[in-house]
C-alpha atoms as a PDB file:
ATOM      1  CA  UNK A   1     360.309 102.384  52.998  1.00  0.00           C
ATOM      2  CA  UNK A   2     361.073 102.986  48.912  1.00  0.00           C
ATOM      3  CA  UNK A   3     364.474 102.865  47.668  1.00  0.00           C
ATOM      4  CA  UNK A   4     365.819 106.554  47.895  1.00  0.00           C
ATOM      5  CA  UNK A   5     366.165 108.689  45.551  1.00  0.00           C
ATOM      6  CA  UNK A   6     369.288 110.352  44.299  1.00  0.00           C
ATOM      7  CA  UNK A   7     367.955 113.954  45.374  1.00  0.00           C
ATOM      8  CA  UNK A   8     367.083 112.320  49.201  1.00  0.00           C
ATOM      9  CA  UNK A   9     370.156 110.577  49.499  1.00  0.00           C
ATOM     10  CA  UNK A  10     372.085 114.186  48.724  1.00  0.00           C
ATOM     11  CA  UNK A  11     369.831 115.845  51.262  1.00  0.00           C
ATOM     12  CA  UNK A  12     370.068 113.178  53.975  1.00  0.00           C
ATOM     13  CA  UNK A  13     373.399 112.169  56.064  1.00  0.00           C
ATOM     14  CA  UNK A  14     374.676 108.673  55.536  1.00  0.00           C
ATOM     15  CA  UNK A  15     375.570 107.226  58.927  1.00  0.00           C
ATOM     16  CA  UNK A  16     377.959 104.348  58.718  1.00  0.00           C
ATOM     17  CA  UNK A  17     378.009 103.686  62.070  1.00  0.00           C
ATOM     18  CA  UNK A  18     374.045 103.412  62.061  1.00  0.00           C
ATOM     19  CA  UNK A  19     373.486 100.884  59.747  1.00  0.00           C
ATOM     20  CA  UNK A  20     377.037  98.676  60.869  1.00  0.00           C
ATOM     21  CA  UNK A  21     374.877  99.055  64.631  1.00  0.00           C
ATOM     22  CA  UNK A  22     371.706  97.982  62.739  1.00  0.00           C
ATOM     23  CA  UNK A  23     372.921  94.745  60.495  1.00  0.00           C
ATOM     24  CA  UNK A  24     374.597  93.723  63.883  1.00  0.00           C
ATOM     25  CA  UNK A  25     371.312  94.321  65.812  1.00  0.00           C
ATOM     26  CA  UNK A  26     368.669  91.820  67.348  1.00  0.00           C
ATOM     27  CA  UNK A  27     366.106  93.207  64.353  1.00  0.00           C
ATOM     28  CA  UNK A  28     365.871  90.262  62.244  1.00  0.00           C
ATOM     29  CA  UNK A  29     366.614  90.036  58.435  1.00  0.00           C
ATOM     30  CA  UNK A  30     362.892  90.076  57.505  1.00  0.00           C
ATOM     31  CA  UNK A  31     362.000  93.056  59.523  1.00  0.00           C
ATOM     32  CA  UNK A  32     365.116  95.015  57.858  1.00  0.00           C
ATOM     33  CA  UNK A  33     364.461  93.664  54.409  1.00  0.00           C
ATOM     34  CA  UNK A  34     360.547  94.556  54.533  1.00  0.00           C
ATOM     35  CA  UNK A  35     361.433  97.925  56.072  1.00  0.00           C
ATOM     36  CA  UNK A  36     364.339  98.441  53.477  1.00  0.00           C
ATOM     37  CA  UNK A  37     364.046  96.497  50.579  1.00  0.00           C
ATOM     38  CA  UNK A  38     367.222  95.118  51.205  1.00  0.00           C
ATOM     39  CA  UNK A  39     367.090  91.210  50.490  1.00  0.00           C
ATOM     40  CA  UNK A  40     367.419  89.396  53.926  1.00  0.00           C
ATOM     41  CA  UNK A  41     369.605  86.782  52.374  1.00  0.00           C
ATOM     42  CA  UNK A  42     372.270  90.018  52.001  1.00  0.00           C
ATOM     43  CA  UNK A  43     371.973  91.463  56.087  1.00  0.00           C
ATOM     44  CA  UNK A  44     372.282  87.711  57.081  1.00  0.00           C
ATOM     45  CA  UNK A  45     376.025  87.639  54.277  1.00  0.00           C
ATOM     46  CA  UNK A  46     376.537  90.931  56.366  1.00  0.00           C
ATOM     47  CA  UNK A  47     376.274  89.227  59.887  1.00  0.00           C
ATOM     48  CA  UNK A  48     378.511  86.493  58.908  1.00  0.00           C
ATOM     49  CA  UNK A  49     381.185  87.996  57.404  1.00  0.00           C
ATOM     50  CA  UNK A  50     380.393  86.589  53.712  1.00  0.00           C
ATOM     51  CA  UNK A  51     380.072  90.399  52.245  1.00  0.00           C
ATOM     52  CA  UNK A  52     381.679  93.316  54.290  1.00  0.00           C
ATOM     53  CA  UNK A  53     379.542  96.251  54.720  1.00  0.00           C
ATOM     54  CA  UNK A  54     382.590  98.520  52.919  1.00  0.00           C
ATOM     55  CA  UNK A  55     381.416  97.142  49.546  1.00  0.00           C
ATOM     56  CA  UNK A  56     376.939  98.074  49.877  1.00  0.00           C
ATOM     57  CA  UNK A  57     376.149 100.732  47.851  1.00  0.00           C
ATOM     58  CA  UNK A  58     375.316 104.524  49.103  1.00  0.00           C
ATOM     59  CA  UNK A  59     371.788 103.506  48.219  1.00  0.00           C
ATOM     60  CA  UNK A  60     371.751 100.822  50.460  1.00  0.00           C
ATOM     61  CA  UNK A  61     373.914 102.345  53.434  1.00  0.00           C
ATOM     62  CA  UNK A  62     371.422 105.023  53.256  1.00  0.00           C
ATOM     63  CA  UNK A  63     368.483 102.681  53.548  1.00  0.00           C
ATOM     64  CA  UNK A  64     370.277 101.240  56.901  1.00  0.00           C
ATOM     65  CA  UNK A  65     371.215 104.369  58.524  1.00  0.00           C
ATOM     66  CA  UNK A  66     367.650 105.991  58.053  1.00  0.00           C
ATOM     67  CA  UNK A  67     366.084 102.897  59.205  1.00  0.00           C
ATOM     68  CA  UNK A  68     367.975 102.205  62.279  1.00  0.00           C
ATOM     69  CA  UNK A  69     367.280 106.051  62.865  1.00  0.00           C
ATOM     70  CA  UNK A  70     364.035 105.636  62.552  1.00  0.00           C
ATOM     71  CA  UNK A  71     363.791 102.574  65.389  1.00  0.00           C
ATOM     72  CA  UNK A  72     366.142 104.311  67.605  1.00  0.00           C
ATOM     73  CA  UNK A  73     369.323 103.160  67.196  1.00  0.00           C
ATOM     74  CA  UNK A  74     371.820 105.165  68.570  1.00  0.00           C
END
């Protein structure tokens, strides 16, 4: 999965509650960061409370939500 583009992101819902479900998941860091691009180093900052998940990006909120969407997170 590509970084998003501006016009996708607009189209596409942003689901906080998805991706706070998916860094807090049993998917591991490397599965999220080759599905997302996001660095692995950054979920595992996420799931230790060294970076707060009020402070990503849109981009990369995005990124989570539509991946933990598209494994079936609910």
């Amino acid at each position: 999965m590509n970084k998003p583009s501006d016009e996708e992101i607009l189209r596409g819902k942003i689901d906080m509650n998805l991706a706070t479900k998916l860094i807090y998941s049993n998917v591991s860091p490397y599965k999220i960061e080759a599905a997302t691009g996001i660095p692995n180093n950054n979920i595992y900052k996420l799931r230790h409370g060294e970076r707060n998940i009020i402070n990503l990006n849109v981009k990369t909120v995005y990124s989570l939500s539509e991946y933990a969407k598209k494994i079936g997170i609910k």
